[in-house]
Every structure is written in structure tokens, then in C-alpha cells.
C-alpha atoms as a PDB file:
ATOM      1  CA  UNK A   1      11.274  -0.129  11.834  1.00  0.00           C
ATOM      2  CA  UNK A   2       9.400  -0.800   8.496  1.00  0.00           C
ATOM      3  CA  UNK A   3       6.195  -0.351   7.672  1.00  0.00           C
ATOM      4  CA  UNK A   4       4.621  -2.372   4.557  1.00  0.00           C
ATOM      5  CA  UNK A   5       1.710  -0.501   2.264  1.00  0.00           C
ATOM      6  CA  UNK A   6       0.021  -1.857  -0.189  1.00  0.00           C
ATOM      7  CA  UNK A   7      -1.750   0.474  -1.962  1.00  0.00           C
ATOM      8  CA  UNK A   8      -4.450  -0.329  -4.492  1.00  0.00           C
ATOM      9  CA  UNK A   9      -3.369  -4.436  -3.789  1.00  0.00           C
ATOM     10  CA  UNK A  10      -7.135  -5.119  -4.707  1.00  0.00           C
ATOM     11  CA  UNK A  11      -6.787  -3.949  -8.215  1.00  0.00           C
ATOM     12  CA  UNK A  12      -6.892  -7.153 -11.152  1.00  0.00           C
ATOM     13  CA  UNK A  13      -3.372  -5.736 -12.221  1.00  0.00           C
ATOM     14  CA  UNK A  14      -1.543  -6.225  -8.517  1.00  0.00           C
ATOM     15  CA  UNK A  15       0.519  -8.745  -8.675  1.00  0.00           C
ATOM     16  CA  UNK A  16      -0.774 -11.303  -6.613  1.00  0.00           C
ATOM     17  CA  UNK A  17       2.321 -13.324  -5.448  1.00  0.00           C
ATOM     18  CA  UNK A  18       5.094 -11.165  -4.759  1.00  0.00           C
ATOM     19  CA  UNK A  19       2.196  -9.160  -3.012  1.00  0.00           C
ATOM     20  CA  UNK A  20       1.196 -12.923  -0.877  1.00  0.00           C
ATOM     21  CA  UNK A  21       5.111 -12.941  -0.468  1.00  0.00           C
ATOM     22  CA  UNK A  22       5.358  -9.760   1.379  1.00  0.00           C
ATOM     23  CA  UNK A  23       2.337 -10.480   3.713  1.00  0.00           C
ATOM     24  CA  UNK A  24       3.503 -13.953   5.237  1.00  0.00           C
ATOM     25  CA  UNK A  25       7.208 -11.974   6.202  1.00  0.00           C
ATOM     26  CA  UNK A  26       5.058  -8.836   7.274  1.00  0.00           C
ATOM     27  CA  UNK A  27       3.260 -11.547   9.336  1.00  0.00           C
ATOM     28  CA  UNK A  28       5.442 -13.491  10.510  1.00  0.00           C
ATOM     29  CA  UNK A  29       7.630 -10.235  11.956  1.00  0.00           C
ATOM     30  CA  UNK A  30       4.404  -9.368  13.427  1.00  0.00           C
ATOM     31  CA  UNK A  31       5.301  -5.990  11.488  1.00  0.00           C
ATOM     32  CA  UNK A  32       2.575  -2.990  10.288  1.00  0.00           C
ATOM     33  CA  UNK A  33       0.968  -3.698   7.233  1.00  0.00           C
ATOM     34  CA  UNK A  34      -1.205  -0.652   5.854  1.00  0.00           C
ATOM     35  CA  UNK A  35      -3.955  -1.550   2.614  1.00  0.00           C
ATOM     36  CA  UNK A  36      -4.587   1.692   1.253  1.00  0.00           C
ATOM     37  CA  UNK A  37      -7.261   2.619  -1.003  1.00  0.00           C
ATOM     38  CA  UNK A  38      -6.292   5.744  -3.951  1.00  0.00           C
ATOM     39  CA  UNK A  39      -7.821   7.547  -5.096  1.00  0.00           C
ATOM     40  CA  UNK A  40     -11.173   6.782  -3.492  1.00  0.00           C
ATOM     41  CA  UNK A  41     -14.018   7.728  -0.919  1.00  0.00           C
ATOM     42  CA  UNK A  42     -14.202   4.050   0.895  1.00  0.00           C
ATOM     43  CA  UNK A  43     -11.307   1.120   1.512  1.00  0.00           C
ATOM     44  CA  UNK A  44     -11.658  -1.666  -1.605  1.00  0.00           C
ATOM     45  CA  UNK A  45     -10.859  -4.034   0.849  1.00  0.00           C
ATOM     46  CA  UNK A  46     -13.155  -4.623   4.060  1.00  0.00           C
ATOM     47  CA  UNK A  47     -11.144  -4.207   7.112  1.00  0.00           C
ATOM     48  CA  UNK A  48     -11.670  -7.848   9.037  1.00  0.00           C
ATOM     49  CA  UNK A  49     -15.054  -7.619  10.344  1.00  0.00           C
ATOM     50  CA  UNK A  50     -16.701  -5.900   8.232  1.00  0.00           C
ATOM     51  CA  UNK A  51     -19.049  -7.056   5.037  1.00  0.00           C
ATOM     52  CA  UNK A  52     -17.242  -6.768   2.119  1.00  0.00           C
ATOM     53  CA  UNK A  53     -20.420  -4.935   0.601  1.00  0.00           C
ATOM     54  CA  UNK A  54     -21.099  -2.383   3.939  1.00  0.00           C
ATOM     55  CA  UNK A  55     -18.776   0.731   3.850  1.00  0.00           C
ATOM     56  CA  UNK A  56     -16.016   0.676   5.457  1.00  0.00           C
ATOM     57  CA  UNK A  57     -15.458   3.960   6.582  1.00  0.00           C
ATOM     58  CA  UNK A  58     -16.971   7.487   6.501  1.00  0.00           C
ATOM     59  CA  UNK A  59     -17.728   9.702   3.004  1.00  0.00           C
ATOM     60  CA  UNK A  60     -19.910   9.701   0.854  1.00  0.00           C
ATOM     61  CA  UNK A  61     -21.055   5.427  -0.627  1.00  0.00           C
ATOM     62  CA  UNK A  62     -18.862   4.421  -2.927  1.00  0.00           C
ATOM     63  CA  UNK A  63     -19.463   1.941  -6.083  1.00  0.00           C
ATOM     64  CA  UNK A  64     -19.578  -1.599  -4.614  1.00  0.00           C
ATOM     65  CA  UNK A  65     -16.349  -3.167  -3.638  1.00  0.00           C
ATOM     66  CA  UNK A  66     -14.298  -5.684  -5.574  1.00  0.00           C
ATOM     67  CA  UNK A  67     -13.737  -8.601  -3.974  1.00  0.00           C
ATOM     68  CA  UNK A  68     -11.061  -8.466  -2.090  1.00  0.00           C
ATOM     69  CA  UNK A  69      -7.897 -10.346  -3.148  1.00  0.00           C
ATOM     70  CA  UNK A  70      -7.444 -13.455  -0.999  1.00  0.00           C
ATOM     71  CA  UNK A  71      -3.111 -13.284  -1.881  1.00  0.00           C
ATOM     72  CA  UNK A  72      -3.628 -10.170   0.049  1.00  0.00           C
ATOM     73  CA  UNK A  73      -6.395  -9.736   2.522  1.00  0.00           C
ATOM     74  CA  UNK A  74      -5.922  -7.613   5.407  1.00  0.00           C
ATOM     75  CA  UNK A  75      -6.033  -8.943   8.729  1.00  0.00           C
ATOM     76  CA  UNK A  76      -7.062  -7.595  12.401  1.00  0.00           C
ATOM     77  CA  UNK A  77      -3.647  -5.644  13.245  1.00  0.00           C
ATOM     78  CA  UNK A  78      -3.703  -4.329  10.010  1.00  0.00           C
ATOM     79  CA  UNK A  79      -4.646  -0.676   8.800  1.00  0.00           C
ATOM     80  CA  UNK A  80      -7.211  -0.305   6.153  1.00  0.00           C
ATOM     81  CA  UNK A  81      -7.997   3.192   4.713  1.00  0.00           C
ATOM     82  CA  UNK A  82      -8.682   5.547   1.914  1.00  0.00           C
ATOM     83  CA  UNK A  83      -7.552   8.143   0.605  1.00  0.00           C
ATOM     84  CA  UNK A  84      -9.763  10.564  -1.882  1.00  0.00           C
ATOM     85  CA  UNK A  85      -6.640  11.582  -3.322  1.00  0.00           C
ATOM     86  CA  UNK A  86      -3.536   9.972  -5.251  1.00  0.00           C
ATOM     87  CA  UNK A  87      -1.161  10.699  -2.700  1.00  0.00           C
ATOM     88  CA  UNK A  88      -2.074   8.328   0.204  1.00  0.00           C
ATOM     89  CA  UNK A  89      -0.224  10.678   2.911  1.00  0.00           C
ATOM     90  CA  UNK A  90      -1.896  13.943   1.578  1.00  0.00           C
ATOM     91  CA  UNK A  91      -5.409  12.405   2.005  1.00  0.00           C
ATOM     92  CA  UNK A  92      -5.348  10.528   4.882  1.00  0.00           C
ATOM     93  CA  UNK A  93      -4.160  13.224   7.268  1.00  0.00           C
ATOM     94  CA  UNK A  94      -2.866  11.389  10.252  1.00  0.00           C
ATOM     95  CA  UNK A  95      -1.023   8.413   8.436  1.00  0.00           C
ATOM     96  CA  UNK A  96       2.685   9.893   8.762  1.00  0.00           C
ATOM     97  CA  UNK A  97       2.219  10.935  12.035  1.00  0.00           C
ATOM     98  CA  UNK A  98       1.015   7.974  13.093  1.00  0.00           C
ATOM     99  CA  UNK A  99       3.558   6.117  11.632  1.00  0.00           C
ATOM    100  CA  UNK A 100       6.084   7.880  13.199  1.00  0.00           C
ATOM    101  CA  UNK A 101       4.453   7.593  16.536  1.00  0.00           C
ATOM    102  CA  UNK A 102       4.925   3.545  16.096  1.00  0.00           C
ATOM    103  CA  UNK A 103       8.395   3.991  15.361  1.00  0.00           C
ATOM    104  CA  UNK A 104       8.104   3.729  11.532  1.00  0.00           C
ATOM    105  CA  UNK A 105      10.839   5.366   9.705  1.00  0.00           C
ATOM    106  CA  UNK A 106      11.008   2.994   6.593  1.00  0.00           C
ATOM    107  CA  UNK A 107       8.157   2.155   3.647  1.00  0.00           C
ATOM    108  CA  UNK A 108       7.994  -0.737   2.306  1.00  0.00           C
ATOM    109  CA  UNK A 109       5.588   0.041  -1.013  1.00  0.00           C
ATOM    110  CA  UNK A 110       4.141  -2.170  -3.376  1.00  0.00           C
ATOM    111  CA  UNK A 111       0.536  -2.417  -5.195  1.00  0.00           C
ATOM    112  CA  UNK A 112      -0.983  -1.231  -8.367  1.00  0.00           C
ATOM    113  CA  UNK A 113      -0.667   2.004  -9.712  1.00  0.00           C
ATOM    114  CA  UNK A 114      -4.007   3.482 -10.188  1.00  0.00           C
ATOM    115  CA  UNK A 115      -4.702   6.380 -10.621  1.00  0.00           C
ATOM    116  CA  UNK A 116      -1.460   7.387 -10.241  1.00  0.00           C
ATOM    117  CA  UNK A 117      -1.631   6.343  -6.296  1.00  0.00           C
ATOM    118  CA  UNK A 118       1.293   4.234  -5.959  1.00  0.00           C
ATOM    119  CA  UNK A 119       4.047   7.410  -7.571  1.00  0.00           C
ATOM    120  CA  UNK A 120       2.191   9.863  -5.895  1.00  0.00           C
ATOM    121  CA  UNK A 121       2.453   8.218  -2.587  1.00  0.00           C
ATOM    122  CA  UNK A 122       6.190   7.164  -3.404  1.00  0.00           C
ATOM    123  CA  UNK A 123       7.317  10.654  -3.845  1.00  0.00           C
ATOM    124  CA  UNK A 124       5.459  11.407  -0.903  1.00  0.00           C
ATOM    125  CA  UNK A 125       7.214   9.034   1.505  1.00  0.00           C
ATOM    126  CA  UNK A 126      10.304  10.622   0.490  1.00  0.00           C
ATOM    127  CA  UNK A 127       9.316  14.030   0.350  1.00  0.00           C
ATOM    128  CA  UNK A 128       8.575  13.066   3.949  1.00  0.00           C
ATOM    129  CA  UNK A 129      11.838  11.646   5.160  1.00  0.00           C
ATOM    130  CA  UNK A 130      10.816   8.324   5.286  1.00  0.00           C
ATOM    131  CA  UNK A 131      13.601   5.624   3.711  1.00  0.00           C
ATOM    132  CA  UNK A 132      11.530   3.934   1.020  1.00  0.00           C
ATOM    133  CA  UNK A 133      12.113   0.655  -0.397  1.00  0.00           C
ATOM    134  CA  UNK A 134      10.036  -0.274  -4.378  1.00  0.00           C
ATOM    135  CA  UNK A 135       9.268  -3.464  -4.316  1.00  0.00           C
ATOM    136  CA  UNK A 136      10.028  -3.819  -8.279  1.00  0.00           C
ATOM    137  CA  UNK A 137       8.033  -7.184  -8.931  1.00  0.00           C
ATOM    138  CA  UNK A 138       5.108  -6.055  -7.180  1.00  0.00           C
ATOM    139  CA  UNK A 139       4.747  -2.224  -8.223  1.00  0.00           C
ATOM    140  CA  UNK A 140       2.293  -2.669 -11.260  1.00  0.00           C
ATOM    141  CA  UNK A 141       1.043  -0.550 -14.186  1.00  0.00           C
ATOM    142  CA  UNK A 142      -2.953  -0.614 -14.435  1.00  0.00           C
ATOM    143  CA  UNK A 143      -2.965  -2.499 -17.257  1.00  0.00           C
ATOM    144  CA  UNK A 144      -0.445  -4.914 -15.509  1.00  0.00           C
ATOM    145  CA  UNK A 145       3.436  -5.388 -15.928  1.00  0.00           C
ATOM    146  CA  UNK A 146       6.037  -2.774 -14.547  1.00  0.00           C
ATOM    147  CA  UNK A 147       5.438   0.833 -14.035  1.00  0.00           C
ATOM    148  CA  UNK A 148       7.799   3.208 -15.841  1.00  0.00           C
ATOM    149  CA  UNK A 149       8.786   5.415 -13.021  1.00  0.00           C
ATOM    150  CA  UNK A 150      10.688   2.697 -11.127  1.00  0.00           C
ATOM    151  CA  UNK A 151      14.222   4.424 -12.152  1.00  0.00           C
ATOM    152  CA  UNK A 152      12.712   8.124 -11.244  1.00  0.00           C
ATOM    153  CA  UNK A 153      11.880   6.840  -7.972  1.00  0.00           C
ATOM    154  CA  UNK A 154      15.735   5.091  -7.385  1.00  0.00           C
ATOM    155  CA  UNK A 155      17.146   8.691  -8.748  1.00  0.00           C
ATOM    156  CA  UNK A 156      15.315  10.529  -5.928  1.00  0.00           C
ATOM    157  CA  UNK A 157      16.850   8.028  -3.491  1.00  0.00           C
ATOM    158  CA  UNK A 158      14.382   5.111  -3.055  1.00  0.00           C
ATOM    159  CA  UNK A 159      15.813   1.144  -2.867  1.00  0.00           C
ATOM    160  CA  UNK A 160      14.744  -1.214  -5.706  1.00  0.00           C
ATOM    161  CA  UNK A 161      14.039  -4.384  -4.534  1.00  0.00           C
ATOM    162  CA  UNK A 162      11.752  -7.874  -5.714  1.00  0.00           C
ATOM    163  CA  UNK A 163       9.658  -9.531  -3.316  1.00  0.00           C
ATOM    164  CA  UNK A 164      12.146 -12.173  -2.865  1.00  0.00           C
ATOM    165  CA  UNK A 165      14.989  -9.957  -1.742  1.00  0.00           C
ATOM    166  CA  UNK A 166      12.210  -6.960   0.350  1.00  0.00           C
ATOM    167  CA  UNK A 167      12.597  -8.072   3.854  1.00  0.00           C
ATOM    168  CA  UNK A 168      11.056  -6.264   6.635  1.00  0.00           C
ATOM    169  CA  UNK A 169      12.611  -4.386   9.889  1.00  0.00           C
ATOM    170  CA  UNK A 170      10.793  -4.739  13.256  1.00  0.00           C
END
């Protein structure tokens, strides 16, 4: 089963409709969809029910949110977290496991790359057995358009896919 993570989607340099794309199939398949928040203290993105300004987790307050992207807004199954490191897995200790536990054994990444967030937690998901699939449209550079590592990524055994063609399991 697949798992779709967005990390940094917030960010001005996402790119907003491949990003919209992948929610409606997530949604539609009823599937896991994971926002993820790297490197930082607090979630960019208030988890539904929560005021966008109010933190949205524990740690220390963070600099006021930005407004979260409506292409790509979480919703009330979703899981909204941060991670004070790059590396999503390494700082949020119980997301692999927990993945797992649901039956997750595929990623399905896309976001911007902040930071260095969306590599870092690339390599991770391999690193950690997981199948991952790039979604190549939607994997963005901080100052916007492609990232460079894309090929790196396929090398070390990850799938290269657009939005268009990224289709979830469940």
C-alpha cells in the first residue's frame, strides 16, 4: 500500500497542480496522505481544526505560519507533522513505524525542497526499505523548477514519475 508525503507542499516554490493532482487520487483511494513540515519546530500547515495562527504541535513557537496552500490543504484523515530536522523520518521518530503498522510499504514523495528536506527524506525512505516513487513534476527546487538530484535518487533505485502518470496503491 502507498503512502503519499508531501513535504514542505506549503512552500511558494511547490508546485501547486501536480501537488492538487496527487491529493484528489490520494482522496479518492481514501489512501494516507502525510504533510510534513522540514526542517522546522511546528507544521506550516494547520492540521483541520486548528487556527492557522495557533501552534500546531509541541516545541518551542515557531515564526507565524504561511498560509496554507489551498491546491494542497490537509484534511481530517490526514497526518500533519514536523520535523526539526531535514530528514522527515530521522525527526519525527515514530513515522516509519507507523507507517508500517498501516501496511505502508511504498512512498509516494513530492513537495519543495527546502532545506534540503525533500533529498534528505528521499534517501531516507530508501535507506529504510520502503519502494519510493519521485514524483518529477512536483519535486521542486526552492527557488522553483526541478531539483537536480532527481537522477541520484533513480540511481539508488527510486521510480520517476509526473503527477499525471503517480497513481496510488490502497
Amino acid at each position: 500500500m502507498d503512502a503519499l508525503v508531501f513535504v514542505n507542499a506549503h512552500a511558494a516554490a511547490a508546485a501547486a497542480e501536480p501537488l492538487a493532482l496527487l491529493l484528489r487520487r490520494a482522496r479518492t483511494a481514501q489512501g494516507v496522505v502525510v504533510f510534513a513540515t522540514a526542517p522546522a519546530q511546528e507544521p506550516a500547515v494547520p492540521a483541520p481544526g486548528e487556527d492557522a495562527g495557533a501552534p500546531a504541535g509541541q516545541g518551542e513557537a515557531a515564526a507565524a505560519p504561511e498560509a496554507p496552500r489551498a491546491s494542497a490543504s490537509p484534511g481530517p484523515e490526514d497526518l500533519v507533522l514536523a520535523s526539526p530536522v531535514a530528514d522527515a523520518f530521522d525527526g519525527v521518530e515514530d513515522l516509519a513505524p507507523g507507517l508500517e503498522e498501516m501496511g505502508i510499504d511504498r512512498i509516494v514523495l513530492a513537495g519543495a525542497d527546502e532545506g534540503g528536506a525533500l533529498r534528505e527524506t528521499a534517501l531516507a525512505a530508501l535507506t529504510l526499505g520502503f519502494d519510493l516513487v519521485l514524483v518529477s513534476d512536483a519535486c521542486t527546487a526552492p527557488e522553483g523548477g526541478s531539483v537536480a538530484w532527481l537522477g541520484e535518487a533513480e540511481e539508488l533505485g527510486a521510480l520517476l514519475r509526473p503527477a499525471r502518470e503517480a497513481w496510488l496503491r490502497m
